[in-house]
Protein backbone atom coordinates (compact mmCIF):
# COMPACT_ATOMS: atom_id res chain seq x y z
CA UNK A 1 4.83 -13.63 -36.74
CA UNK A 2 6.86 -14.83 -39.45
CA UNK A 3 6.49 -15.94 -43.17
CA UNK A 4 9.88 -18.20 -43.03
CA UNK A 5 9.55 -21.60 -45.05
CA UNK A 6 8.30 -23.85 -42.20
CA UNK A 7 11.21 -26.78 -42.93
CA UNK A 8 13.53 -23.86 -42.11
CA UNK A 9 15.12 -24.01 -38.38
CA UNK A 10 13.07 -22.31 -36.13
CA UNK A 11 14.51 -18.66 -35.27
CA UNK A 12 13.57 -17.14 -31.86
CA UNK A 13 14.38 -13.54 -31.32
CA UNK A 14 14.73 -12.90 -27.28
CA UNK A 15 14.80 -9.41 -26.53
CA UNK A 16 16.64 -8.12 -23.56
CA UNK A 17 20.23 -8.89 -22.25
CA UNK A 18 19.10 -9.34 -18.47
CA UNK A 19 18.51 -12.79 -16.42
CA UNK A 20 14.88 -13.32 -18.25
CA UNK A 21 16.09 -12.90 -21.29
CA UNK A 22 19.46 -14.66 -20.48
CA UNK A 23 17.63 -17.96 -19.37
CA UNK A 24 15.07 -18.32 -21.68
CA UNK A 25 17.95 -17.74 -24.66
CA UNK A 26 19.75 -20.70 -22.61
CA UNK A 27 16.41 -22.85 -22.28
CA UNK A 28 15.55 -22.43 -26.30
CA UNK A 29 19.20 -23.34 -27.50
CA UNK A 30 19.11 -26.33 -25.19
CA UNK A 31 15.84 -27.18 -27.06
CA UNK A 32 17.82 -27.16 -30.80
CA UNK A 33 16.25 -23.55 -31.71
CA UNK A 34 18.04 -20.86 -33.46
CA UNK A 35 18.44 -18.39 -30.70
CA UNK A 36 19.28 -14.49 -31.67
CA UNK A 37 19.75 -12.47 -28.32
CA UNK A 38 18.95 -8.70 -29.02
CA UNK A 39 20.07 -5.86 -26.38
CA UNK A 40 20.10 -2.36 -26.27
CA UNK A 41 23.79 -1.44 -24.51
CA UNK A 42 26.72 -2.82 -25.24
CA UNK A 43 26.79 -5.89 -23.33
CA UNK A 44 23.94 -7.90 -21.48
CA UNK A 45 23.27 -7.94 -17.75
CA UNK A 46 23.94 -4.04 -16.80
CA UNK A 47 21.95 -4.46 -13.88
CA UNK A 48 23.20 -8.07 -12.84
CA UNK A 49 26.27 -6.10 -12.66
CA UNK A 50 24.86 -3.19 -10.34
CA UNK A 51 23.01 -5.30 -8.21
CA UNK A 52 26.28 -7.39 -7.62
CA UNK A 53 27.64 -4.24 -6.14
CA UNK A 54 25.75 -5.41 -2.71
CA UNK A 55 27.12 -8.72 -2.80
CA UNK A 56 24.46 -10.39 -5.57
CA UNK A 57 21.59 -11.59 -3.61
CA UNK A 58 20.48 -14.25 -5.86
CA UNK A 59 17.73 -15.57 -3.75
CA UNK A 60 16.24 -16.34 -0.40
CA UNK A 61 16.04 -19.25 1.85
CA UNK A 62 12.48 -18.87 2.72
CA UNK A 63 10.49 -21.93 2.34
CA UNK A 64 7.66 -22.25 0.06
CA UNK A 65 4.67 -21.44 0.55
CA UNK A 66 6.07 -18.65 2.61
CA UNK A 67 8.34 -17.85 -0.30
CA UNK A 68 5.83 -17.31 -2.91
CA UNK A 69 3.50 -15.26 -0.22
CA UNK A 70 6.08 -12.38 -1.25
CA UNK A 71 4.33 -11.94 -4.47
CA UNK A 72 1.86 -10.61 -2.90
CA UNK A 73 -1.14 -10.45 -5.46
CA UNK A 74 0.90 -12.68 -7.85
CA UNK A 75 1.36 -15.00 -5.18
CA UNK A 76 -0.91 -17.71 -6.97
CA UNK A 77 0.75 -17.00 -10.71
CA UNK A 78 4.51 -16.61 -9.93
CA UNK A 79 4.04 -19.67 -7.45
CA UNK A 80 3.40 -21.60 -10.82
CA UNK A 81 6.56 -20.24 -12.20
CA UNK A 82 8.57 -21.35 -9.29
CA UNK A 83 6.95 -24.83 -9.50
CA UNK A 84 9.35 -25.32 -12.04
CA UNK A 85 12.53 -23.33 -11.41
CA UNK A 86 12.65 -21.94 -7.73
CA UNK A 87 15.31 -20.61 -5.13
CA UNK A 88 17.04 -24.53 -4.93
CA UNK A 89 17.24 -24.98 -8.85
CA UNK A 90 18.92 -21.14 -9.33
CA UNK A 91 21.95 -22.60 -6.48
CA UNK A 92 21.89 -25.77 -8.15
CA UNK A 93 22.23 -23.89 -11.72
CA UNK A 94 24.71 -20.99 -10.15
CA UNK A 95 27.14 -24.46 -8.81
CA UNK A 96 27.01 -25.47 -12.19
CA UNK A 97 29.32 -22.48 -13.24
CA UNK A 98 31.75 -23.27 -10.23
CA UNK A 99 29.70 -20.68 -8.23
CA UNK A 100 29.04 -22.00 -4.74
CA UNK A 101 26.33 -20.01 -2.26
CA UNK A 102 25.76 -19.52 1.17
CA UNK A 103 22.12 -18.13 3.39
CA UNK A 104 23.58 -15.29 5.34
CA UNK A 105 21.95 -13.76 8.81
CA UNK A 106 18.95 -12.56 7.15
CA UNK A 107 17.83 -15.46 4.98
CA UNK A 108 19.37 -14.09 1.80
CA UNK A 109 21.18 -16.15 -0.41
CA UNK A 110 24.57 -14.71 -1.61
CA UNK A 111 27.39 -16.13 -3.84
CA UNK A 112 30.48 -16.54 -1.52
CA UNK A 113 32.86 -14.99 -3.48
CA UNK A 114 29.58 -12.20 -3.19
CA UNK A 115 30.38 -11.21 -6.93
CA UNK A 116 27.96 -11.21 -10.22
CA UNK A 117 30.62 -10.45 -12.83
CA UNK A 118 32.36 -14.22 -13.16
CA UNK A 119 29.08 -15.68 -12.87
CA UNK A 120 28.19 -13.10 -15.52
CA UNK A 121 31.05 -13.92 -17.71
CA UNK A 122 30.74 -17.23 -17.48
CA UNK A 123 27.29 -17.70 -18.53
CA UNK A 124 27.71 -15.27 -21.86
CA UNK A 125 30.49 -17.40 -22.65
CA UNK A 126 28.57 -20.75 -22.43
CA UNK A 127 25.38 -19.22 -24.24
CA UNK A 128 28.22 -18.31 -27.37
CA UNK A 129 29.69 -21.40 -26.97
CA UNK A 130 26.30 -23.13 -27.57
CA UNK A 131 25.44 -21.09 -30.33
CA UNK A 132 23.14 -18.01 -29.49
CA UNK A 133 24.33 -15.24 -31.47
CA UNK A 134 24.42 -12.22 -29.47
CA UNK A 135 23.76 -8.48 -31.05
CA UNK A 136 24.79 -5.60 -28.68
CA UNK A 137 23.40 -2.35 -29.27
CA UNK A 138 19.78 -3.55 -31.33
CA UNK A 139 17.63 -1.13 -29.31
CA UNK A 140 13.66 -2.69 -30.07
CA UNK A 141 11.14 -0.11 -31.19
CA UNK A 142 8.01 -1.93 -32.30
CA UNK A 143 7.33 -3.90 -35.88
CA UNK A 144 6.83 -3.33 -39.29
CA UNK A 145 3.81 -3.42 -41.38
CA UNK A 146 4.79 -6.57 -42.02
CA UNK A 147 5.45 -7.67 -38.75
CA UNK A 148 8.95 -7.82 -38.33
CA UNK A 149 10.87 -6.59 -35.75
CA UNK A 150 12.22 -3.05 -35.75
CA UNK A 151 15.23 -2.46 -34.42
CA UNK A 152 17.95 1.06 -33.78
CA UNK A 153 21.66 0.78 -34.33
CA UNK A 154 24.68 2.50 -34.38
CA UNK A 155 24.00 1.44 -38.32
CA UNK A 156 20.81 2.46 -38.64
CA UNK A 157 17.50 0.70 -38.63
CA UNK A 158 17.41 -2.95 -38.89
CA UNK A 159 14.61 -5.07 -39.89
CA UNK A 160 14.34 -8.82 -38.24
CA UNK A 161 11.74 -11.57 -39.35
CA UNK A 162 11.71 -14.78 -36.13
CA UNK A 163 9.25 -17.39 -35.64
CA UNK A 164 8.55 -16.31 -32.18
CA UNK A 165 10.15 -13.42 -29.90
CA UNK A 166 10.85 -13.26 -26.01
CA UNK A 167 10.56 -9.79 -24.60
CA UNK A 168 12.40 -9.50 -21.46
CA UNK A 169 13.23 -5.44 -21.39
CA UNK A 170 13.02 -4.86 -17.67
CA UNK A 171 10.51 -2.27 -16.10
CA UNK A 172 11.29 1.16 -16.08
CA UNK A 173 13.82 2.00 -12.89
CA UNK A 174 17.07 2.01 -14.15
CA UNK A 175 17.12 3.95 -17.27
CA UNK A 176 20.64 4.24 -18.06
CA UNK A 177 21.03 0.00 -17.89
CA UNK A 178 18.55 -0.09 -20.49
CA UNK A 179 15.32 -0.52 -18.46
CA UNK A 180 13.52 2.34 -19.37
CA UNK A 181 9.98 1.07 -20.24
CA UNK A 182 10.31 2.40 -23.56
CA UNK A 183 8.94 -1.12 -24.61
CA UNK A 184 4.95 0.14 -22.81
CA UNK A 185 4.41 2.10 -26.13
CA UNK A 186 4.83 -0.32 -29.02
CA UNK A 187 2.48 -3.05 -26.95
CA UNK A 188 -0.36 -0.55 -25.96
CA UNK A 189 -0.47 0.18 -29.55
CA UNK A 190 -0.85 -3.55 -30.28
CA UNK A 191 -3.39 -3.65 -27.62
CA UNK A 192 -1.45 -5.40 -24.62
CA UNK A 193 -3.36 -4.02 -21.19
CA UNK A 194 -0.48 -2.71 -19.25
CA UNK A 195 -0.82 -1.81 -15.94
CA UNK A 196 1.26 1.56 -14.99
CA UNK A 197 4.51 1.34 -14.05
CA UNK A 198 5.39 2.12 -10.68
CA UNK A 199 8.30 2.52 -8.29
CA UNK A 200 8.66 -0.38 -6.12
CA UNK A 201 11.33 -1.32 -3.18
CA UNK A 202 11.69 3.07 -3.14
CA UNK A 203 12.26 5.48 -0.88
CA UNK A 204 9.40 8.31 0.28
CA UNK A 205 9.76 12.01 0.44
CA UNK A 206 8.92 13.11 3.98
CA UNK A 207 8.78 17.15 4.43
CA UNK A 208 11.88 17.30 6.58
CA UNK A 209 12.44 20.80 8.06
CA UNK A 210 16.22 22.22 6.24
CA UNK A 211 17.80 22.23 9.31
CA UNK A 212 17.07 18.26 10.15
CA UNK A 213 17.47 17.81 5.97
CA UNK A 214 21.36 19.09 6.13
CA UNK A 215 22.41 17.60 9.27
CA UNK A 216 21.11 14.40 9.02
CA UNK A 217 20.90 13.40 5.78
CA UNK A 218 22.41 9.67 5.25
CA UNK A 219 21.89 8.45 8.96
CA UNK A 220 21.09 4.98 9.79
CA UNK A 221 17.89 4.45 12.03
CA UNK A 222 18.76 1.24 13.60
CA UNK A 223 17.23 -0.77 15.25
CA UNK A 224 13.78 0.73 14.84
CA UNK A 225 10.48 -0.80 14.41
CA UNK A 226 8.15 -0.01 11.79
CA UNK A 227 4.82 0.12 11.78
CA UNK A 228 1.94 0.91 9.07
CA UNK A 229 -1.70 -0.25 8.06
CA UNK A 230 -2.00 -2.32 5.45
CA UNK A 231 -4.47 -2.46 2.05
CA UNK A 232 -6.82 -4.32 4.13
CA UNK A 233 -6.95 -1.61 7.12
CA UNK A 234 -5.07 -4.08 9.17
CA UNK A 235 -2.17 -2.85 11.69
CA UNK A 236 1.36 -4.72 10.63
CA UNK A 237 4.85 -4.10 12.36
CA UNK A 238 8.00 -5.45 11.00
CA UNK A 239 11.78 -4.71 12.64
CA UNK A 240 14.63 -3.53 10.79
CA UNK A 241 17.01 -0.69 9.90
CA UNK A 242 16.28 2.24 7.17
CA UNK A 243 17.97 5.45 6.74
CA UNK A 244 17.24 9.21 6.84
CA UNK A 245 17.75 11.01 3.45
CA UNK A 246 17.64 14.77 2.39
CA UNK A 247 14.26 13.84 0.93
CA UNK A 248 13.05 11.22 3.51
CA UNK A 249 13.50 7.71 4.59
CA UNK A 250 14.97 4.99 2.52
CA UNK A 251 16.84 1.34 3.17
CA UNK A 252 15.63 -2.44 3.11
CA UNK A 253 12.96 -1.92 5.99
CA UNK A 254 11.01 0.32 3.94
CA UNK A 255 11.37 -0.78 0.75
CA UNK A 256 9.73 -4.40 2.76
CA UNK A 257 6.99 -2.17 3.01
CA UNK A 258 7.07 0.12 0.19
CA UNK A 259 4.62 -1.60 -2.18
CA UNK A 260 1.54 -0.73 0.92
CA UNK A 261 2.58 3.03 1.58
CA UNK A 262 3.08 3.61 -2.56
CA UNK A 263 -0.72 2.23 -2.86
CA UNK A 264 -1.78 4.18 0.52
CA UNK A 265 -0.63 7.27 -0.71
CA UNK A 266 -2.24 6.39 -4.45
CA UNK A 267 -5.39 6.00 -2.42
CA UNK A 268 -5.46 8.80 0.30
CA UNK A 269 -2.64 10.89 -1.17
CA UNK A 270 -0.54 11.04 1.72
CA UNK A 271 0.92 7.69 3.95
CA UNK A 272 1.79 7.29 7.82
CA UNK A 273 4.66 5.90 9.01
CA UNK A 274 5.11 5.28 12.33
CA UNK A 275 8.62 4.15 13.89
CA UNK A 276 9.14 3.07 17.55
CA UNK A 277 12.94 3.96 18.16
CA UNK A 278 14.02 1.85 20.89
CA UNK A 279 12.52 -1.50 20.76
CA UNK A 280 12.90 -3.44 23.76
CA UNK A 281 11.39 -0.52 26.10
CA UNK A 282 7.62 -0.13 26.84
CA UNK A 283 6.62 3.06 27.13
CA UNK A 284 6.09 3.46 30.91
CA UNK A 285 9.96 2.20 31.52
CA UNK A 286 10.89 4.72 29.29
CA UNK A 287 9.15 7.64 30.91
CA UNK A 288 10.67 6.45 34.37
CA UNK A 289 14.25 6.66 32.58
CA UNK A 290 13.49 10.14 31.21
CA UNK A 291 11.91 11.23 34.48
CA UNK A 292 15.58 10.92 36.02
CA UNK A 293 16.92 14.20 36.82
CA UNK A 294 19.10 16.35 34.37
CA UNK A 295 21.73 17.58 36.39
CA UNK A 296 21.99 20.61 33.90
CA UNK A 297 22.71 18.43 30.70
CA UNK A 298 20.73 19.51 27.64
CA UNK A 299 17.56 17.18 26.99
CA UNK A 300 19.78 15.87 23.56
CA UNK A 301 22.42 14.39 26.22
CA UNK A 302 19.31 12.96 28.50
CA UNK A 303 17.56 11.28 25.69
CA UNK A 304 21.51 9.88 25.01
CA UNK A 305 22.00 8.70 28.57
CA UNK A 306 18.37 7.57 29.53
CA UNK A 307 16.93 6.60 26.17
CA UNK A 308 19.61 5.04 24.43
CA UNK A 309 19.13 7.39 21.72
CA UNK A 310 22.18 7.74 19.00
CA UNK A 311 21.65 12.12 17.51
CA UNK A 312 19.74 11.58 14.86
CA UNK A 313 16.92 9.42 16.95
CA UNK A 314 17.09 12.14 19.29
CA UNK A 315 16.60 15.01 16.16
CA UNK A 316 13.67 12.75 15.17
CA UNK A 317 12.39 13.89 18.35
CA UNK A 318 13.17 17.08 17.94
CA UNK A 319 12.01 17.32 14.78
CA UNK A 320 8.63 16.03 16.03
CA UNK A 321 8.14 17.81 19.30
CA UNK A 322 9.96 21.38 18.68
CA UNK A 323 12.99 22.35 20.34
CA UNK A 324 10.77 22.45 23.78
CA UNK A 325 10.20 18.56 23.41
CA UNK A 326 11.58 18.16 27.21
CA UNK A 327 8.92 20.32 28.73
CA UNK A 328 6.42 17.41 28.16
CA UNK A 329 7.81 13.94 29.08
CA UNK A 330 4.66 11.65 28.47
CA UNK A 331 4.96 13.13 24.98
CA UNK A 332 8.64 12.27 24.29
CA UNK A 333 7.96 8.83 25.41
CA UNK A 334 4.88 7.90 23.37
CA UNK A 335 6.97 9.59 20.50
CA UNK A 336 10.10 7.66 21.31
CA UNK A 337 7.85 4.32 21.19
CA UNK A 338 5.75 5.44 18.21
CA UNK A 339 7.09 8.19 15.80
CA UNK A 340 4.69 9.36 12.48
CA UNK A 341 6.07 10.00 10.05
CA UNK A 342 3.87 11.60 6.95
CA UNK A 343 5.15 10.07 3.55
CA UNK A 344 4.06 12.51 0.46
CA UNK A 345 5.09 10.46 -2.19
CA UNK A 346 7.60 7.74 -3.56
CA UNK A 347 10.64 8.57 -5.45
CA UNK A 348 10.97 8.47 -9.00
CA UNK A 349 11.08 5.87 -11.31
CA UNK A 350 14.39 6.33 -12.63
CA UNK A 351 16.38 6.14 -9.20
CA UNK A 352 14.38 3.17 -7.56
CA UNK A 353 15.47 -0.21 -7.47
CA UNK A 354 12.72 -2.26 -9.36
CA UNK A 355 9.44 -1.23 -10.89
CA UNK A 356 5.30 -2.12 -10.13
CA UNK A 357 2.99 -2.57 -13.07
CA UNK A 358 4.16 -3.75 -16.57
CA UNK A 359 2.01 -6.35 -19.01
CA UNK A 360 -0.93 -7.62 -16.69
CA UNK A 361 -1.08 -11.64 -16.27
CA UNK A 362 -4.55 -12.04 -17.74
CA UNK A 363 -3.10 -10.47 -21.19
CA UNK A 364 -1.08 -13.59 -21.04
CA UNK A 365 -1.62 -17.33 -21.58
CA UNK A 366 0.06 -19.86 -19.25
CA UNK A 367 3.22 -20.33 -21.10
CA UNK A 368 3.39 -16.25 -21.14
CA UNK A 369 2.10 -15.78 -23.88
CA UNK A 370 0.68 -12.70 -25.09
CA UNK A 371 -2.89 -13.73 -26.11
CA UNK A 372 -3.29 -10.50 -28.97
CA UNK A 373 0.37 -11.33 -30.29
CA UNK A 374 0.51 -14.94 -30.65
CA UNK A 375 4.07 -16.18 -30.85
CA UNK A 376 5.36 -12.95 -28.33
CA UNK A 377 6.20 -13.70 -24.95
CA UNK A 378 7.16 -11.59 -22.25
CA UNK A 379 9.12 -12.45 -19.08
CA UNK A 380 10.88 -10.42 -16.15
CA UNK A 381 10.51 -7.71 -14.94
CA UNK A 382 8.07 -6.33 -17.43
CA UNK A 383 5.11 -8.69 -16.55
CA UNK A 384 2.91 -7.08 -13.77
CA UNK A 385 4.67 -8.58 -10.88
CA UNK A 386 6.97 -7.41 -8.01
CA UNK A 387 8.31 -8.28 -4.45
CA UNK A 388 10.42 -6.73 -1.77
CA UNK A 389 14.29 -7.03 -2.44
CA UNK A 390 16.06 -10.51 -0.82
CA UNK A 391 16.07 -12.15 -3.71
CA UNK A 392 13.17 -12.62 -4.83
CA UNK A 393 12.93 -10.02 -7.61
CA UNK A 394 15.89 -12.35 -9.58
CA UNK A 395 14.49 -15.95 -9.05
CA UNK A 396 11.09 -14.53 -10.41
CA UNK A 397 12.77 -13.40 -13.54
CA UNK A 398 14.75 -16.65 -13.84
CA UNK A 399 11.77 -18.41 -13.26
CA UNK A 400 9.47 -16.54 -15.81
CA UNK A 401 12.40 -16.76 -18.42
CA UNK A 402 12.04 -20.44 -17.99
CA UNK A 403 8.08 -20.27 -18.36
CA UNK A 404 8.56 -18.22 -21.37
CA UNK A 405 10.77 -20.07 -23.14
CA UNK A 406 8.89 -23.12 -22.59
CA UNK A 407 5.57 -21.66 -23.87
CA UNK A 408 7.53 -20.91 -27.20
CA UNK A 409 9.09 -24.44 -26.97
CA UNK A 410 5.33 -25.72 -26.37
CA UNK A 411 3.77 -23.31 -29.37
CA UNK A 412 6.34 -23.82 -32.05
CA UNK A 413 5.76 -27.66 -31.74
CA UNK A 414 2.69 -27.34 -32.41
CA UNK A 415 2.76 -25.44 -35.69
C-alpha cells in the first residue's frame, strides 16, 4: 500500500503497543526492516501492565495437543501459530531478559519475581536499542484516498505512507488501555468480515434479590463445582472457586466456562448454571447430616454445623428455597448438591477481561494476511480468536505477532 521507490528500505508500520504488536516489531527489525511502532496512549503495553497486577500469567504448562484444545473453534488455526512460537519458546524468550518462570499449583506459568513492568521495560528498551522508532500517542483512524495511513495526535492529523502495516489494536474490553475496537469501523468499510465483538472470560448478571445483592456481594464460593451443558447439548462439570457479585457471579471458574453460557444465552436468551456447594458429599449423606436434630439453633447455624456451609453458601440456599428452606430437607439437599442458577446476560464489554469476535480467520491468508488489503496484517487480540484466562490469551498473541510478522517478511520478499 505504498508508492515508495522500491530500492528504498522497506518501512513497516505496526500498529498497536501491546505483546502482538510488540513481537512482530521485534521479529521485522531482526529481519533488517525499517520498523515504525504506532500506539494510541502514551506508552505501549497498558494492559501487560494491568494484567501483571495478578502476578503476569504468561502462559500455561499444559501440553500440546491439550494446550491448543483451549482454542476451542480455533483450535486447528492457532495450533499452527503455536507450531512456531508456543508456551516453551515465550519462557525461553522471557529468560532471555533475565526473567526466570516457574508452573504454580494450577498449571499457570508465572514470572517469579510475578511482575510485568521490568520485563516490560526491558523489552522497549531493547526494541529502541535495535532501532524501531516508537510514536506514543498516533491514535489509527483508517487511510487516505491515497492509501496512507491516518493517524490523531496531540498535533493534529498525521499522514504515514509504509510498505506493509501490522495491526495489533486489541479487541474491545479495556477501553481506557486503548483497546476499544475503534479499529472494526475503518476495516468493515474496506470490506474485512468481522465477526462481533463479544465479552469473553466475563462475569453474568444473575437477578439476585437486594437483600442477598447487599450482603453478599464480593463473597468467595469455594470450593464449588460447576456444572452447565455445553454447545453440543452435552452435560460438562469442572471444579473451582468463583465469587458472588452485586450483579451475579464472577472469578476464574466461570470465566473457564464463560465462552458456552455467553453463546447459550445468545441462543436461548437466558443460561443455567448449576453449582453443587459441597463437593465431596453425595446427596443422601448429606440429607442424613441435615436430618440431625436442631436443638433450637436456626437452620443458618445447622446448614454451618451439618453441611459445612460458610454464610453465603447457606444464603444461596436461602436465596433459592425462601426463608422456610428447612421445612423441606430432601429439597435443601438436592439444592446443596446442585444449585441453578439463571444467568441473564454477560457483562459489558468495557469491564471484561478479553473480547470474542474480531477479523474472522478465513478473511486472512496463512501468514495473516488480510486477503482484500494485501500488505495489512492483523495479529492479537483482534483476529477472531479467544480462550479462557491461564495464559493462553498472551502466548496466542505472541504467537500470532510472530505469524504476522513473518507473512510480511514472506510478502515483501517477494515484491
Amino acid at each position: 500500500m505504498s508508492n515508495r521507490n522500491a530500492a528504498a528500505p522497506r518501512r513497516v508500520a505496526v500498529i498497536g503497543g501491546g505483546p502482538a504488536g510488540l513481537f512482530a516489531a521485534e521479529r521485522l527489525r531482526a529481519a533488517g526492516l525499517d520498523v515504525d511502532l504506532y500506539e494510541a496512549k502514551g506508552s505501549p503495553g497498558r494492559k501487560f501492565l494491568i494484567a501483571g497486577k495478578g502476578g503476569l500469567n504468561l502462559t500455561h504448562s499444559d501440553p500440546r495437543p491439550l494446550f491448543d484444545s483451549r482454542y476451542r473453534e480455533q483450535a486447528a488455526a492457532v495450533g499452527q501459530w503455536l507450531d512456531g512460537f508456543d508456551a516453551q519458546a515465550l519462557r525461553d524468550w522471557a529468560a532471555g531478559f533475565g526473567v526466570e518462570t516457574y508452573v504454580g499449583s494450577s498449571g499457570r506459568v508465572f514470572p517469579v519475581d510475578r511482575k510485568a513492568a521490568p520485563l516490560l521495560r526491558g523489552w522497549v528498551r531493547r526494541l529502541k536499542e535495535q532501532g524501531v522508532r516508537l510514536h506514543a500517542n498516533h491514535r489509527w483512524t483508517g487511510w487516505s484516498d491515497a492509501g496512507a495511513l491516518c493517524f490523531s495526535t496531540e498535533d493534529g492529523p498525521v499522514e504515514v505512507q509504509a510498505d506493509a502495516t501490522v495491526l495489533a489494536l486489541g479487541g474491545g474490553s479495556w477501553p481506557q488501555l486503548g483497546s476499544d475496537g475503534a479499529w472494526v469501523a475503518p476495516l468493515q468499510a474496506r470490506g474485512v468480515d468481522i465477526a462481533p465483538l463479544q465479552s469473553a472470560n466475563c462475569g453474568f448478571d444473575v437477578d439476585w434479590t437486594p437483600f442477598f445483592a447487599q450482603r453478599n456481594a464480593g463473597a468467595p464460593l469455594k470450593p464449588v463445582v460447576a456444572h452447565w451443558i455445553d454447545l453440543q447439548g452435552q452435560p460438562q462439570s469442572l471444579q473451582g472457586e468463583c465469587v458472588a457479585s452485586a450483579y451475579g457471579i464472577e472469578g476464574s471458574l466461570v470465566y473457564a466456562l464463560a465462552a458456552d453460557l455467553r453463546e447459550t444465552i445468545n441462543r436461548d436468551g437466558h443460561a443455567t448454571l448449576w453449582l453443587d456447594l459441597v463437593p465431596g458429599r453425595d446427596e443422601a449423606r448429606l440429607l442424613a447430616d441435615l436430618s440431625r436434630p436442631r436443638k433450637g439453633r436456626s437452620f443458618g447455624e445447622h446448614l454451618r454445623r451439618h453441611a459445612g456451609l460458610d454464610a453465603v453458601k447457606a444464603a444461596l440456599v436461602f436465596e433459592h428455597l425462601g426463608k422456610d428452606a428447612g421445612h423441606d430437607l430432601p429439597a435443601v439437599a438436592a439444592t446443596l448438591k446442585r444449585l441453578p442458577l439463571r444467568l441473564l446476560r454477560p457483562r459489558p464489554m468495557d469491564e471484561v477481561i478479553s473480547t470474542a469476535g474480531g477479523v474472522r480467520l478465513q478473511a486472512l491468508d496463512d501468514g495473516l494476511m488480510v486477503r482484500a488489503l494485501p500488505g495489512v496484517f492483523c495479529a492479537g487480540e483482534m483476529l477472531d480468536w479467544e480462550a479462557p484466562t491461564g495464559g493462553y490469551l498472551l502466548t496466542a498473541c505472541y504467537a500470532s505477532g510472530l505469524r504476522a510478522a513473518e507473512g510480511v517478511i514472506a510478502w515483501l520478499a517477494g515484491r
